[in-house]
Protein backbone atom coordinates (compact mmCIF):
# COMPACT_ATOMS: atom_id res chain seq x y z
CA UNK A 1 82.53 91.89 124.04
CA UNK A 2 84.42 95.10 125.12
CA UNK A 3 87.44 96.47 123.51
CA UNK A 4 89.07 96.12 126.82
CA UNK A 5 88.96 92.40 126.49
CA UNK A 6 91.31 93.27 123.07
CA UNK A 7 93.56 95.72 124.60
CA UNK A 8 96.51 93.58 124.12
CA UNK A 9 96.20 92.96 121.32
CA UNK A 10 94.76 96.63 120.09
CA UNK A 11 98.30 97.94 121.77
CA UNK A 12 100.51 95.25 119.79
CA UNK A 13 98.77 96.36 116.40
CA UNK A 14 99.37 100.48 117.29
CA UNK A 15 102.87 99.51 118.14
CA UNK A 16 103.67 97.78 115.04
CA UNK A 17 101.74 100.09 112.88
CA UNK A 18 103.73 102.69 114.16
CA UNK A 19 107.02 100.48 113.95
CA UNK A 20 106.25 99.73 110.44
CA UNK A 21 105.62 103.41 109.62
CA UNK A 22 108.64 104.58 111.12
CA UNK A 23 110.62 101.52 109.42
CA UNK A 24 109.47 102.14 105.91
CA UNK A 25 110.43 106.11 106.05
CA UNK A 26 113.70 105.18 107.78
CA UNK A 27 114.60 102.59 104.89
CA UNK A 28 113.36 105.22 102.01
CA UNK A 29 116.71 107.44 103.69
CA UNK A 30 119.12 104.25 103.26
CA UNK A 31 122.00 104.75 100.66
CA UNK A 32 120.88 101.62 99.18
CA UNK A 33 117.48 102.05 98.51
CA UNK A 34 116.69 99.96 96.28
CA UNK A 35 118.17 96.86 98.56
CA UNK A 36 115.10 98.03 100.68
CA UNK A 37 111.85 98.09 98.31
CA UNK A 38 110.19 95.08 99.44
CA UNK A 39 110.49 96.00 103.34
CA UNK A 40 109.48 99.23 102.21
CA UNK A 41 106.27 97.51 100.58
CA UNK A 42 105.91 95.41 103.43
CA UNK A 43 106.24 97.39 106.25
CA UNK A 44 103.62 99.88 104.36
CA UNK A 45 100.65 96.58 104.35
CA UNK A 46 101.38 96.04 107.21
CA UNK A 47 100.69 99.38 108.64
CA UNK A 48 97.87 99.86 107.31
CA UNK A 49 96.33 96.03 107.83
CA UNK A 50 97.83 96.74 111.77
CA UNK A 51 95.79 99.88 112.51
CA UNK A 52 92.37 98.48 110.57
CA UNK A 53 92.58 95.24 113.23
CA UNK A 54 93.14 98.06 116.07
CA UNK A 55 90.20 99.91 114.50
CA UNK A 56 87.87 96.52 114.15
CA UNK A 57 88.99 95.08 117.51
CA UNK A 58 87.91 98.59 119.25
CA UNK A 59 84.57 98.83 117.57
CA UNK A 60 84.10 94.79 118.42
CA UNK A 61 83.32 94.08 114.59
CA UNK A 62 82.13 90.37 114.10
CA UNK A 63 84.90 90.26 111.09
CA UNK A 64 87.91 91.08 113.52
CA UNK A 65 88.81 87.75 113.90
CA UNK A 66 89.45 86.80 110.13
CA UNK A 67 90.73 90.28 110.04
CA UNK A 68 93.34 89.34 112.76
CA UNK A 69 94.40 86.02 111.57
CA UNK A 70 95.28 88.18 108.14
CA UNK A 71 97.24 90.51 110.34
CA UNK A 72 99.38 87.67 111.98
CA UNK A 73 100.51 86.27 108.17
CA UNK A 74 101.24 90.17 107.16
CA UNK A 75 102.97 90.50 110.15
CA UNK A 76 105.21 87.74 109.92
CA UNK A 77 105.78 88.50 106.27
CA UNK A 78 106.93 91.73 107.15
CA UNK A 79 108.97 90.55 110.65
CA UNK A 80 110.96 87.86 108.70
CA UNK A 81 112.23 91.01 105.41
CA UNK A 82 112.93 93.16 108.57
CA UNK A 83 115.20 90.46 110.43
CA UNK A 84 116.94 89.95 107.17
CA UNK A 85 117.98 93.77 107.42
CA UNK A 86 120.97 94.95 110.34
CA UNK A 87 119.31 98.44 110.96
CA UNK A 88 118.36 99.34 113.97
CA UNK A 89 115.12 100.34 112.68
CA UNK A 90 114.43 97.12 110.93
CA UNK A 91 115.49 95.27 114.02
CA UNK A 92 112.60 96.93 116.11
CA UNK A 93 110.29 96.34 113.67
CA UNK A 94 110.71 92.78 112.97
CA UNK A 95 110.23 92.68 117.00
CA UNK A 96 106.73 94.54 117.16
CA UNK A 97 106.03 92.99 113.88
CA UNK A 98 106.82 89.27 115.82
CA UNK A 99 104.80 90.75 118.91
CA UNK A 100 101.72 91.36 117.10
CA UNK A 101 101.42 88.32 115.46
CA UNK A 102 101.95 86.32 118.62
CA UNK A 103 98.88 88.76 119.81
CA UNK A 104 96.77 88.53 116.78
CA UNK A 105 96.82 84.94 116.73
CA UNK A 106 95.58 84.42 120.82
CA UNK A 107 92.75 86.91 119.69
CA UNK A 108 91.72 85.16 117.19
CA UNK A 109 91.80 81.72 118.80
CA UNK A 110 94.83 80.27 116.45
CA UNK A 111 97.56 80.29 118.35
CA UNK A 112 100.07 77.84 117.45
């Protein structure tokens, strides 16, 4: 299967990857720090779990599918803290965050 077939899905993972990266240096610059840890800790897994599905999904590894399914319970893990937050920042990131696991979850043949 080409990684055109995933594209997508590859583009909602980048996005939120780079959301989430953005988000959890924006929230380290918040007066209240501290009120921010866990989307700081969440935003940082899911990063990192959204550009590894990108990566397996472009190479057509036979584990992207378990791989994405993870990525769509990070994701909403990580959406939901964000929503709780009124940043701007947060707010976009609970969005891609929301976007990819909508994506992740048609790849991998759960959708709800």
């Amino acid at each position: 299967m080409s990684h055109q077939e995933h594209h997508s899905c590859i583009e909602a993972c980048v996005r939120c990857a780079q959301e989430c990266e953005h988000c959890a240096d924006a929230c380290l610059s918040e007066p209240d720090v501290k009120m921010m840890a866990e989307c700081v800790r969440l935003d940082r897994d899911c990063a990192a779990l959204c550009w590894q599905a990108a990566s397996f999904m472009s190479r057509g590894s036979h584990f992207m599918n378990d791989l994405c399914r993870l990525c769509a319970d990070i994701c909403d893990d990580c959406g939901a803290e964000c929503a709780r937050h009124e940043q701007e920042h947060c707010q976009r990131c609970a969005e891609a965050c929301r976007r990819c696991a909508e994506e992740c979850r048609l790849m991998a043949g759960t959708a709800v």
